[in-house]
Protein backbone atom coordinates (compact mmCIF):
# COMPACT_ATOMS: atom_id res chain seq x y z
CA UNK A 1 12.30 44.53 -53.79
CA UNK A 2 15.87 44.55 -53.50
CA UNK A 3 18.52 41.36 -52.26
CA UNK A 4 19.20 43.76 -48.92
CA UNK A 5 14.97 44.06 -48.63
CA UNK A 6 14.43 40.65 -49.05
CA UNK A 7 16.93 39.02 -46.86
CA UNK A 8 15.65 41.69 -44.03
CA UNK A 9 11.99 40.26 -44.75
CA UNK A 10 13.11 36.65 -44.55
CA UNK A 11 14.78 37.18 -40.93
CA UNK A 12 11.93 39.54 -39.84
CA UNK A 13 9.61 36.63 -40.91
CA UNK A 14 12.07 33.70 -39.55
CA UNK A 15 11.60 35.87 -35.78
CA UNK A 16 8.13 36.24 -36.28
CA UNK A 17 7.93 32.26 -36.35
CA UNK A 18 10.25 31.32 -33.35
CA UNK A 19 8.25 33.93 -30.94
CA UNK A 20 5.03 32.70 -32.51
CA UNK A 21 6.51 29.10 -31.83
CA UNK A 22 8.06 29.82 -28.42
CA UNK A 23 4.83 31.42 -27.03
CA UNK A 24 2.31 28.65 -28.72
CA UNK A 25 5.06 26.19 -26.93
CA UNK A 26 5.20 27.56 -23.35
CA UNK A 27 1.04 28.59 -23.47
CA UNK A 28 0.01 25.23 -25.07
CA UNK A 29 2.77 22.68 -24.47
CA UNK A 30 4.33 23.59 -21.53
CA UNK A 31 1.41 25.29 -20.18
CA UNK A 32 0.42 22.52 -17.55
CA UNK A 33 4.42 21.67 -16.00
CA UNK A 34 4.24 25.28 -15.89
CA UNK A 35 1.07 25.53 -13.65
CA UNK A 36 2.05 22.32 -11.81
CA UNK A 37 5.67 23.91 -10.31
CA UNK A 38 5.20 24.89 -6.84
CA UNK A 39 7.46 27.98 -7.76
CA UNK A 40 4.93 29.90 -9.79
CA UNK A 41 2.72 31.66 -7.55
CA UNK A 42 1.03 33.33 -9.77
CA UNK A 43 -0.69 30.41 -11.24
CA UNK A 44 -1.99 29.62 -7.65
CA UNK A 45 -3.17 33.59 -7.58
CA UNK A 46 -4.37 33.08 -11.14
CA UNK A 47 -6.52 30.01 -9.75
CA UNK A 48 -8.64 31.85 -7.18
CA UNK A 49 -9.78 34.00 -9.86
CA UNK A 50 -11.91 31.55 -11.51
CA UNK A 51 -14.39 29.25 -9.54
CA UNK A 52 -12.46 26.13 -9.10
CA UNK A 53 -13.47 22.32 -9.91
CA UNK A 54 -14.60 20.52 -7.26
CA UNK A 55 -12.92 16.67 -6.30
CA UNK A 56 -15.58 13.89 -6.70
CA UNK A 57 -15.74 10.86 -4.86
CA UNK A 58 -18.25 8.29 -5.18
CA UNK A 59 -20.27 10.65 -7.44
CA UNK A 60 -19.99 13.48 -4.71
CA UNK A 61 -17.87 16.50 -4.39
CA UNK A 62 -15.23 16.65 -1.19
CA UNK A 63 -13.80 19.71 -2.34
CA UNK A 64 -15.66 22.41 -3.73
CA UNK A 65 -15.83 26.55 -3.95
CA UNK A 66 -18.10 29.04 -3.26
CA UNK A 67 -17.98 32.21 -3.22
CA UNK A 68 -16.28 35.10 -0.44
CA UNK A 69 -16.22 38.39 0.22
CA UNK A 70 -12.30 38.76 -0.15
CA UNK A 71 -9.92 40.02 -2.64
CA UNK A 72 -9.67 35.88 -3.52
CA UNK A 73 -13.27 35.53 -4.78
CA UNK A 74 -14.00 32.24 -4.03
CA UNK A 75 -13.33 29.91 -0.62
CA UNK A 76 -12.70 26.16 -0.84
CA UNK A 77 -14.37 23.82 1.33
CA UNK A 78 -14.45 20.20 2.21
CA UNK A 79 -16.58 17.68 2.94
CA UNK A 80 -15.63 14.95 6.06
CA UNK A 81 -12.68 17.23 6.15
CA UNK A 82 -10.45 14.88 8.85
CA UNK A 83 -11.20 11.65 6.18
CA UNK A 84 -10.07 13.08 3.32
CA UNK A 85 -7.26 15.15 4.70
CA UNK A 86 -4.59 13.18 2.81
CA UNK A 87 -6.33 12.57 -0.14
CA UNK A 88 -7.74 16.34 -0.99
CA UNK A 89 -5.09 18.10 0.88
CA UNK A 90 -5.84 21.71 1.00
CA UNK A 91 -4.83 24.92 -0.89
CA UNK A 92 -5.01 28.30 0.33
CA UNK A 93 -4.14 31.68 -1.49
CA UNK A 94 -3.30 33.58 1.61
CA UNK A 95 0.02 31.51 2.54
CA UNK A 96 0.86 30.81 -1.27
CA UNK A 97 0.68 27.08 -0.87
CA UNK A 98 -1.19 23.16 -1.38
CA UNK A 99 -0.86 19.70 -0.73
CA UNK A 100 -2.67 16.54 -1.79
CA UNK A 101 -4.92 16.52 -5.09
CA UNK A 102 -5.36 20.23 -4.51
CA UNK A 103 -1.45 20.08 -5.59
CA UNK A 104 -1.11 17.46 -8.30
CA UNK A 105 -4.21 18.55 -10.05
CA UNK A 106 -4.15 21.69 -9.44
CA UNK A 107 -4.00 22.94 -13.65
CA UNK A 108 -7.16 21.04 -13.97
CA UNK A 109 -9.19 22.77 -10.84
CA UNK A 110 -8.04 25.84 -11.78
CA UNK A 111 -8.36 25.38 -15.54
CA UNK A 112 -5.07 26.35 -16.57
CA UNK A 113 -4.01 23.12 -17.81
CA UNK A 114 -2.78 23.05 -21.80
CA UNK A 115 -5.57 20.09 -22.50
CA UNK A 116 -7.87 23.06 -21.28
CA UNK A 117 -6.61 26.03 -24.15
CA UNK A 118 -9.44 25.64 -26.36
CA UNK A 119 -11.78 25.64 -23.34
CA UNK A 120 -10.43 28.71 -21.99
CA UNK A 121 -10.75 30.32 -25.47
CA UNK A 122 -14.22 29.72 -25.83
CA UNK A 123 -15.62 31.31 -22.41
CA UNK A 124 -13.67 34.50 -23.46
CA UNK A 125 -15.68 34.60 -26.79
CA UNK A 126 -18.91 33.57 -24.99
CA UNK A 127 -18.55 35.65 -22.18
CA UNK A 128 -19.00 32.65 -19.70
CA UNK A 129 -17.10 33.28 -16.49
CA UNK A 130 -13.95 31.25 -16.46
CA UNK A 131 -14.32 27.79 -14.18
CA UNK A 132 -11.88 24.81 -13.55
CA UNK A 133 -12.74 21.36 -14.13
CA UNK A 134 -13.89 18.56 -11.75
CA UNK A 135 -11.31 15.92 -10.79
CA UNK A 136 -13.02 12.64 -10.91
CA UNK A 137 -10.74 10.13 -7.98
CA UNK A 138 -10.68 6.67 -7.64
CA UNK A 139 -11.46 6.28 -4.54
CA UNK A 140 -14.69 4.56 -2.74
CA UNK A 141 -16.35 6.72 -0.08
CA UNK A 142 -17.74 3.83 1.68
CA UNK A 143 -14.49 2.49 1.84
CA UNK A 144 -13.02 5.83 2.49
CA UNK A 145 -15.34 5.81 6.03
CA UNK A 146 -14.87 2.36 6.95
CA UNK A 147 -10.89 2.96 6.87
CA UNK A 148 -11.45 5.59 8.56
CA UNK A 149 -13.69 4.83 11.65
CA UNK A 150 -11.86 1.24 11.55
CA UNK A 151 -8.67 2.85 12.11
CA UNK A 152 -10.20 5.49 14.96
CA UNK A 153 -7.71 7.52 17.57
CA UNK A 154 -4.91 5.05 16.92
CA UNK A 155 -2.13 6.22 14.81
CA UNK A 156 -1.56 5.01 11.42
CA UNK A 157 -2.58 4.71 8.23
CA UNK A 158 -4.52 2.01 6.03
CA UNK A 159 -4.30 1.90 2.13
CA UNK A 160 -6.60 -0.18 -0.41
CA UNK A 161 -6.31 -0.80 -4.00
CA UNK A 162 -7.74 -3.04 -6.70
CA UNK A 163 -5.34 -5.70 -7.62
CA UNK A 164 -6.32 -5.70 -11.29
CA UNK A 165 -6.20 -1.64 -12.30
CA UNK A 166 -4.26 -0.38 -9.05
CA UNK A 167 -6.31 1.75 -8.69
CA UNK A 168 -6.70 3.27 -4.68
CA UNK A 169 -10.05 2.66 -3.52
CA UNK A 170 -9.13 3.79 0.21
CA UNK A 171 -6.26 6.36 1.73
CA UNK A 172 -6.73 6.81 5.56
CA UNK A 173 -4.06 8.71 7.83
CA UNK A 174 -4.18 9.15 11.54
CA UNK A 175 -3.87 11.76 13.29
CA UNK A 176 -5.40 13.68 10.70
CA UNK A 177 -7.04 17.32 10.61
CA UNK A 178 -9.19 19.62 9.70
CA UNK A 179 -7.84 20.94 5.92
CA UNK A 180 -11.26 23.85 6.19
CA UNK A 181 -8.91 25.76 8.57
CA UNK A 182 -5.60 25.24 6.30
CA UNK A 183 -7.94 27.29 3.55
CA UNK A 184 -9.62 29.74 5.27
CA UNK A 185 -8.07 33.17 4.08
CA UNK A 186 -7.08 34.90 7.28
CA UNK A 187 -3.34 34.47 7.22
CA UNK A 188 -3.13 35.00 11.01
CA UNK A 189 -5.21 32.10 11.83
CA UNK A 190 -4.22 29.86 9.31
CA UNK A 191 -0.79 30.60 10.21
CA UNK A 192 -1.25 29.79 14.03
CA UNK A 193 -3.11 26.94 13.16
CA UNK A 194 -0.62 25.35 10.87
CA UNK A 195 2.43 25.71 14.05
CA UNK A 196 -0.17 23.91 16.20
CA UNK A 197 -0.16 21.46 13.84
CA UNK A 198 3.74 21.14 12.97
CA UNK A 199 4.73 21.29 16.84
CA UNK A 200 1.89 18.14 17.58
CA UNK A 201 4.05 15.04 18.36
CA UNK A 202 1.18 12.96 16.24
CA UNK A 203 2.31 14.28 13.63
CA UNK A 204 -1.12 15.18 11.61
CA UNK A 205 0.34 16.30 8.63
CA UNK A 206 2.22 13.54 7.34
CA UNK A 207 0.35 11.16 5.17
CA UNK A 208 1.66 7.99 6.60
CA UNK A 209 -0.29 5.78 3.90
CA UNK A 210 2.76 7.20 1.34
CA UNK A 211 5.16 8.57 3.62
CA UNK A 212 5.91 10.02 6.56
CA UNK A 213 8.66 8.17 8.39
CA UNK A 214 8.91 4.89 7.74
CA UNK A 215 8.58 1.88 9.38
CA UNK A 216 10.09 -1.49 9.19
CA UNK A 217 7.07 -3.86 7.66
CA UNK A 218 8.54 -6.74 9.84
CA UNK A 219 6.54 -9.86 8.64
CA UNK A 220 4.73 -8.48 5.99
CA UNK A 221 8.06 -8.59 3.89
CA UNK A 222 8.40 -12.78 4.92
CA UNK A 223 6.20 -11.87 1.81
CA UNK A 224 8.48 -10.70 -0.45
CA UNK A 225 11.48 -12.94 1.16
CA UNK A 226 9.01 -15.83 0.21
CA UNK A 227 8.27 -14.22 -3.51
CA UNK A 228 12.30 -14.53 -4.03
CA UNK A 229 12.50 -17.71 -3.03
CA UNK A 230 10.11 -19.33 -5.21
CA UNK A 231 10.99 -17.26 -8.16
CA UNK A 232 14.52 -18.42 -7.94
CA UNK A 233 13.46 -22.27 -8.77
CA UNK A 234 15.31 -23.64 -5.95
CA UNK A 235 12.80 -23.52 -3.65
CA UNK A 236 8.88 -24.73 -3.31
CA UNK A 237 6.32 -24.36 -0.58
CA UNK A 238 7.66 -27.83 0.76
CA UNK A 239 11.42 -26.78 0.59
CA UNK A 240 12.35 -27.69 4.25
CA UNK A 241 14.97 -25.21 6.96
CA UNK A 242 16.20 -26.12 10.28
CA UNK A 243 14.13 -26.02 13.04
CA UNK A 244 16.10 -24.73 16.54
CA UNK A 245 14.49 -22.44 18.96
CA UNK A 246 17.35 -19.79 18.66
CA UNK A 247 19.38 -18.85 15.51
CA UNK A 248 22.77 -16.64 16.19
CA UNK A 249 23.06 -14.11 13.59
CA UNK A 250 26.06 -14.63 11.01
CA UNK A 251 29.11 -12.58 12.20
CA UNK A 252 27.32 -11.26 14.87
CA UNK A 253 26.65 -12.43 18.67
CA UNK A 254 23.15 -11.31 18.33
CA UNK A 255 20.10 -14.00 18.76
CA UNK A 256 16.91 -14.15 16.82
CA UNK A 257 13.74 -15.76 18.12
CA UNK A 258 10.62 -16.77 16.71
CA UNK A 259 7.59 -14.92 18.47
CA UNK A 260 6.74 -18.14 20.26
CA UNK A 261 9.84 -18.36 21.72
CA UNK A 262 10.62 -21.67 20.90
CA UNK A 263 10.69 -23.79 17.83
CA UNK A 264 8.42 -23.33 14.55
CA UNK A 265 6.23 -26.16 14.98
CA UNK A 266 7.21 -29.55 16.58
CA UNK A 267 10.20 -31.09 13.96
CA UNK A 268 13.71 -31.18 13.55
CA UNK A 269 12.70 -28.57 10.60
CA UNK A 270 9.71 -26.63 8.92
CA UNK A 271 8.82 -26.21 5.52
CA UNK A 272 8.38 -22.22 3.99
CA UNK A 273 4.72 -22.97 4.17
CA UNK A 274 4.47 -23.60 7.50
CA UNK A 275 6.77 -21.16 8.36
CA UNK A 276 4.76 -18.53 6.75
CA UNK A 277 1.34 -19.64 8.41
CA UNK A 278 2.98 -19.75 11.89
CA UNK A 279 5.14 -16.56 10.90
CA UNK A 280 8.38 -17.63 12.52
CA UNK A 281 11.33 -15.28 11.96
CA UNK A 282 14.59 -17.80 12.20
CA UNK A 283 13.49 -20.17 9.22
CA UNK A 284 13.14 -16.62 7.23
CA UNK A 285 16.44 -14.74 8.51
CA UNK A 286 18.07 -18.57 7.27
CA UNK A 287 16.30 -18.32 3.94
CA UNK A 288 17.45 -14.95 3.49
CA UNK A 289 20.94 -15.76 4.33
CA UNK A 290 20.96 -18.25 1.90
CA UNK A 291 18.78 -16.26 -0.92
CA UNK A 292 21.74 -13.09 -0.02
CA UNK A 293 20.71 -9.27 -0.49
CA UNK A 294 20.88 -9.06 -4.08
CA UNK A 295 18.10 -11.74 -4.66
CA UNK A 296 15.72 -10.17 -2.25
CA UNK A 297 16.61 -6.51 -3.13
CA UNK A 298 15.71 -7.34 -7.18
CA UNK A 299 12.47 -9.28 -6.09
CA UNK A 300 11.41 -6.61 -3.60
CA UNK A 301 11.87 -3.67 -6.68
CA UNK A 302 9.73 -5.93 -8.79
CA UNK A 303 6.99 -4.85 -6.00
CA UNK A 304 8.26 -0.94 -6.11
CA UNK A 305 10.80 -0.93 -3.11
CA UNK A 306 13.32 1.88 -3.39
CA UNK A 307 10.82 3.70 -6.07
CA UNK A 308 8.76 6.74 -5.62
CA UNK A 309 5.05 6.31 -7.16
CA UNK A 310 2.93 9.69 -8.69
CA UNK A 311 -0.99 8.89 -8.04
CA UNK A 312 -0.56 11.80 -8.60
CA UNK A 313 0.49 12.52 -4.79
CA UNK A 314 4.06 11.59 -4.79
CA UNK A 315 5.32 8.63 -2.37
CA UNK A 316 8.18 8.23 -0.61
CA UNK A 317 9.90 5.69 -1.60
CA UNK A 318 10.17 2.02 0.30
CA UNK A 319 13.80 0.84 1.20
CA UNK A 320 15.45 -2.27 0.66
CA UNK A 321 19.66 -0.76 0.84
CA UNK A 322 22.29 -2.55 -0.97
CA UNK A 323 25.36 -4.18 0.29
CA UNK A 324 24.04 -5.84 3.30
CA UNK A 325 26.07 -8.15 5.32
CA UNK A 326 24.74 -11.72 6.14
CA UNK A 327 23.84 -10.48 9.64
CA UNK A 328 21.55 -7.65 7.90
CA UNK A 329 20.09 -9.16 5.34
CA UNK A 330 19.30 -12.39 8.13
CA UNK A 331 17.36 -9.43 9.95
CA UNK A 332 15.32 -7.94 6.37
CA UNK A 333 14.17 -11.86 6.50
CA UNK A 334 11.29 -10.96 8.76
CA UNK A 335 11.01 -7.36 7.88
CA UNK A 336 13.37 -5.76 10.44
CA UNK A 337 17.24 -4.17 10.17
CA UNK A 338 17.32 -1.60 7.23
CA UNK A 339 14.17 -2.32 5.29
CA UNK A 340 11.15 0.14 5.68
CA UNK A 341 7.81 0.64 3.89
CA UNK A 342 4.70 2.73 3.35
CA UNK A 343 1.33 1.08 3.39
CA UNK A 344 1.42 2.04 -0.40
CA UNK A 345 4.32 -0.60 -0.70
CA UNK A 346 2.90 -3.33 1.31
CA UNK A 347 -0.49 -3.06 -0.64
CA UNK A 348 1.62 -3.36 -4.05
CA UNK A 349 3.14 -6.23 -2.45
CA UNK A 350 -0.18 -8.32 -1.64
CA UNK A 351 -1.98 -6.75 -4.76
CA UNK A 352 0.56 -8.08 -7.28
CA UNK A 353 0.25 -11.87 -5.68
CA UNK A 354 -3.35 -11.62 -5.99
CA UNK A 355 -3.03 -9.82 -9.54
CA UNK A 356 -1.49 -13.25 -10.31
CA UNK A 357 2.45 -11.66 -10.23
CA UNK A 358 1.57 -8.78 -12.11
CA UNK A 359 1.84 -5.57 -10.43
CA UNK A 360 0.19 -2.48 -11.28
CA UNK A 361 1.26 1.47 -10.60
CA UNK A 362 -1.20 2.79 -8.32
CA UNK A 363 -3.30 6.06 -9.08
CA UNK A 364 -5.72 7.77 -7.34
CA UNK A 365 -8.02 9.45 -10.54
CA UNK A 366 -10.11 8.19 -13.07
CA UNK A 367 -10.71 11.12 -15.32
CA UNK A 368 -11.16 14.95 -15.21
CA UNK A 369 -14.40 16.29 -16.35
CA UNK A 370 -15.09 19.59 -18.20
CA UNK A 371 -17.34 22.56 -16.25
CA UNK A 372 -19.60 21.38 -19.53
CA UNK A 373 -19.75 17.78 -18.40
CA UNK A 374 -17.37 16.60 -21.13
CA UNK A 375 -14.45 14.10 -20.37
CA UNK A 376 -11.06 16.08 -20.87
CA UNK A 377 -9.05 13.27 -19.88
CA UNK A 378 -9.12 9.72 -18.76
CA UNK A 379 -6.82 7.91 -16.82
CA UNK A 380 -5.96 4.13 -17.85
CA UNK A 381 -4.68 1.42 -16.10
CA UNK A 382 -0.79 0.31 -16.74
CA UNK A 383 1.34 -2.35 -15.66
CA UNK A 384 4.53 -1.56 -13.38
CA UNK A 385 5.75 -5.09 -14.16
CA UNK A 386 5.91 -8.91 -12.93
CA UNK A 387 6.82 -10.32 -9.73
CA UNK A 388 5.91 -13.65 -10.02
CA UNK A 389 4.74 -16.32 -12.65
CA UNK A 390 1.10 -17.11 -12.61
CA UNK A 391 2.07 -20.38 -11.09
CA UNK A 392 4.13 -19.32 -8.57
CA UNK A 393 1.72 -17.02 -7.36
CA UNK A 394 -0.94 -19.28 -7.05
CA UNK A 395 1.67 -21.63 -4.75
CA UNK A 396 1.79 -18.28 -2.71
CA UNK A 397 -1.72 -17.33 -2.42
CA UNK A 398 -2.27 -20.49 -0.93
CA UNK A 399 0.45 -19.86 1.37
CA UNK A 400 -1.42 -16.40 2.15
CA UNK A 401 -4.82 -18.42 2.56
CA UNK A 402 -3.71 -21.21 4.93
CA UNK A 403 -2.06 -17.90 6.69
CA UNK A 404 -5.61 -16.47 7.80
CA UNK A 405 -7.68 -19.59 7.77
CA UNK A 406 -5.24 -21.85 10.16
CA UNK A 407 -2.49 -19.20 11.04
CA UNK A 408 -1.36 -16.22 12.55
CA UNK A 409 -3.76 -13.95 10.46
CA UNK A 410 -6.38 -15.19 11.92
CA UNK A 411 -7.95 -11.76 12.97
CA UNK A 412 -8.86 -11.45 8.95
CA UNK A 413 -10.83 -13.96 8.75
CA UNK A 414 -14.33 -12.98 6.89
CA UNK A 415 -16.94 -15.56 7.09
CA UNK A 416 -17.82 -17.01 4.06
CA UNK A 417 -14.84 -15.56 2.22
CA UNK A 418 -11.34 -17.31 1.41
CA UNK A 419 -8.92 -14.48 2.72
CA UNK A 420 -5.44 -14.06 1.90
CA UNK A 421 -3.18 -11.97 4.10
CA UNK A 422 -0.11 -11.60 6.29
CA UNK A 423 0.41 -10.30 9.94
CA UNK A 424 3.70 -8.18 11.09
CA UNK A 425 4.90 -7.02 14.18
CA UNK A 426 7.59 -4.95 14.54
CA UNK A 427 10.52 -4.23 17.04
CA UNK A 428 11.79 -0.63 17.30
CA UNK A 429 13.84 -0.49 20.42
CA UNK A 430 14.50 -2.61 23.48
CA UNK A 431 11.72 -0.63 25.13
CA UNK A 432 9.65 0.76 22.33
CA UNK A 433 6.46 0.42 21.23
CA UNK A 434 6.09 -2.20 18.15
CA UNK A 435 4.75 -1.41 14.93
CA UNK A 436 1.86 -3.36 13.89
CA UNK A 437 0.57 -4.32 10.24
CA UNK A 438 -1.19 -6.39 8.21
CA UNK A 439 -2.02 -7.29 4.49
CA UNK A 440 -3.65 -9.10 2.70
CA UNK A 441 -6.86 -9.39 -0.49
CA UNK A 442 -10.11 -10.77 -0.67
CA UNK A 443 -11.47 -12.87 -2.15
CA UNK A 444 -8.59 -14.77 -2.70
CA UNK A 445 -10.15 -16.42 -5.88
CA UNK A 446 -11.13 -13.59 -7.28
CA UNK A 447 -9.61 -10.35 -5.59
CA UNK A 448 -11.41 -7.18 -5.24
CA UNK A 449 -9.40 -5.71 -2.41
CA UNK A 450 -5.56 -5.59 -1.56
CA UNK A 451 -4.93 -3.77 1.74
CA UNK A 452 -2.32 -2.58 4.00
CA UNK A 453 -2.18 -0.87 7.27
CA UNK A 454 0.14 -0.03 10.02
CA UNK A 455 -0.48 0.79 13.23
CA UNK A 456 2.32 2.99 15.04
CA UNK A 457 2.96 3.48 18.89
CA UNK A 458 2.04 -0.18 19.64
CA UNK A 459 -1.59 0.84 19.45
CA UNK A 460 -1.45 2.43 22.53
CA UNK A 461 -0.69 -1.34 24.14
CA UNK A 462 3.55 -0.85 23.59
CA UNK A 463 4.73 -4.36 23.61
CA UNK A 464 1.86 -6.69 24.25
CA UNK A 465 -0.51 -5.75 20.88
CA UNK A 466 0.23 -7.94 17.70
CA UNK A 467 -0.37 -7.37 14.20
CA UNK A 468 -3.20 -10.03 14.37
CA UNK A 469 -5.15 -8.85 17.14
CA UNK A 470 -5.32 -4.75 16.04
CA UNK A 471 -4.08 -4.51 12.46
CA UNK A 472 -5.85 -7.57 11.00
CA UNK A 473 -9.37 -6.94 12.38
CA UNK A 474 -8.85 -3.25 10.81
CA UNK A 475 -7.96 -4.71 7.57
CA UNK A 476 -10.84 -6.95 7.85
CA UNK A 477 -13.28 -4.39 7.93
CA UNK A 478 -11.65 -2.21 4.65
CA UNK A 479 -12.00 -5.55 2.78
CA UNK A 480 -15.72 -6.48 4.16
CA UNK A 481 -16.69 -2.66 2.65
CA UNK A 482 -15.55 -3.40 -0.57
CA UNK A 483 -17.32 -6.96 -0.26
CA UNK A 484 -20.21 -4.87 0.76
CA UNK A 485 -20.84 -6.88 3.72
């Protein structure tokens, strides 16, 4: 072989490699980012061509194909369609789109996923039709239905975890709807169907447990506010404020009041513990003040504010901005002025206190499971980071406890059962409607349950409901299915 022969060889030999390299990267490697972007149709096409896994709850499927008489071969359908609207989403072939788990896990149902390649390999060989694999959630069903009944016509939405594994054992939305007609293939009617749904002022597709538009938590964050303070050494359960019955906002000639009215509690001044168990807003907009922005901003990202979380859905981010004045940041003392929050948040918030200050990213799936019954993939548990000291949280549990059993939770309270939590109401507008929440976990020695809901549009009662007599009982039910009482 000649030098000219040889060197031709080596470069023919060197581009064999790179292609065989490139190609083995983008159909192995890259193969599931690939699948995953939104932008590549033809891996949603691709996916109606096999029969796709179904999404398992509780041991039963919510999402599963059979088969139709179309060019798309197979029809998804769901189970309790309205309850599991956020969670499942939908997908449909004819408008090229998907939400929800349908979505995020959509290389896995469709079994185009690059943990899948060797699967794939062997139907071809064995002649087996091709078939995606079963996506294997977190969440409870009983929980799921009790979250969802509990929460009813009013608008909202509720979210449960486990403190220990964060993982989301409920995710309720309201207004919801009916994802079977978001999948059926006739493009006319699916199309019609999905402007109905747009132009509706309720707003059914937004998945207010993780998004949506966002509303102030208003006493829920005393929470976090409280969480600063304590972690800052400077200040214990006992630490004592001033006590007057209106507090004038720094730089500003706007008033605050407590919800009473009047003072918080009888003395010249109130400690944080009280002041959290009567949830009084000037003793918190004067611990803010004196915490300033920063402090509360860098305790309330130890939670996850102003970070977006993949269960795999994708959250919108909670808010706390930077720069506030004293005036502002008075105001994010009780939850109101610039700080908003998903349920998602607010359930991090209460989870990590009961997870003894360590907070835990949130996800929705356990583990995908082969069309052969084998485990693909399993999801683990990890740790978003620490809030609090183990001591510290323990001071605030029993801040959180004395809340519901001799407080303004008091709608929470569960026979029998020590419950932690927090009430918050609201303000949106001189005339608006409040916004109503609550969190809290159960039991508080031993938590199986962190849970958050809101409650939008004042729950239909403007300005006279509170968080404690329509959010709380709601919570209280979520936690007393988990309790399985």
């Amino acid at each position: 072989m000649t030098k000219e022969l040889r060197r031709l060889s080596i470069l023919m030999l060197i581009m064999f490699l790179a292609l065989f390299g490139s190609t083995s990267w983008i159909q192995v490697v890259n193969a599931e980012e690939l699948a995953q972007n939104p932008r590549n149709t033809r891996a949603l096409y691709d996916s109606f061509e096999v029969q796709r896994g179904s999404i398992i709850a509780s041991g039963a499927a919510i999402a599963s194909s059979v088969p139709s008489d179309d060019v798309y071969s197979w029809q998804r359908v769901y189970t309790d369609a309205d309850m599991w609207a956020p969670v499942t989403g939908y997908i449909n072939p004819a408008l090229g789109s998907s939400t929800g788990i349908e979505q995020a896990m959509n290389s896995y149902l469709s079994g185009t996923a690059g943990s899948q390649f060797l699967s794939r390999i062997e139907r071809i060989f064995t002649g087996q039709p091709p078939r995606g694999s079963n996506v294997v959630l977190s969440l409870d069903a009983a929980v799921q239905r009790a979250a969802y009944e509990a929460l009813g016509d009013l608008e909202g939405g509720i979210l449960a975890i486990e403190p220990s594994t964060g993982r989301v054992l409920a995710m309720v939305t309201s207004p919801s709807f009916d994802t079977n007609l978001l999948a059926a293939h006739n493009t006319t009617e699916v199309n019609a169907t999905y402007d109905t749904l747009v132009a509706d002022p309720g707003k059914p597709l937004s998945n207010r447990a993780i998004g949506g538009d966002l509303n102030p938590p208003g006493s829920t964050f005393k929470l976090v506010v409280a969480s600063a303070a304590l972690a800052s050494g400077d200040y214990t359960p006992e630490s004592t404020f001033p006590n007057p019955a209106t507090y004038q906002l720094p730089q500003s000639s706007s008033v605050v009041h407590n919800a009473s009215g009047g003072t918080c509690g009888p003395g010249a001044t109130v400690t944080l513990a009280d002041a959290l168990r009567l949830s009084c807003n000037i003793p918190f907009a004067e611990l803010a003040v004196e915490l300033g922005d920063t402090a509360i901003r860098e305790e309330a990202e130890k939670y996850g504010f102003n970070f977006s979380f993949e269960l795999p859905l994708v959250s919108t981010p909670s808010s706390y901005p930077r720069a506030l004045d004293d005036a502002q940041t008075a105001l994010t003392g009780f939850g109101q002025g610039q700080v908003t929050a998903t349920p998602l948040q607010i359930a991090m918030v209460s989870a990590g206190i009961a997870n003894g200050g360590l907070v835990m990213n949130p996800r929705m799936v356990d583990r995908v499971i082969g069309p052969d019954l084998s485990v693909q993939q399993t999801y683990e548990s990890s740790e978003y980071g620490r809030a609090l000291d183990e001591g510290i949280a323990e001071e605030l549990v029993a801040m959180m406890v004395a809340n519901v059993s001799d407080g303004a939770a008091s709608g929470a309270r569960i026979e029998g059962v020590d419950v932690a939590g927090k009430t918050g109401t609201s303000e949106n507008g001189p005339d608006d409607p409040y916004t109503l929440w609550f969190t809290g976990f159960a039991p508080a020695e031993s938590p199986q349950v962190a849970v958050a809901v809101v409650v939008e549009d004042g729950g239909g009662q403007g300005q006279a409901g509170s968080g404690n007599t329509i959010a709380a009982p709601i919570a209280k039910k979520v936690m007393e299915a988990v309790l399985g009482r």
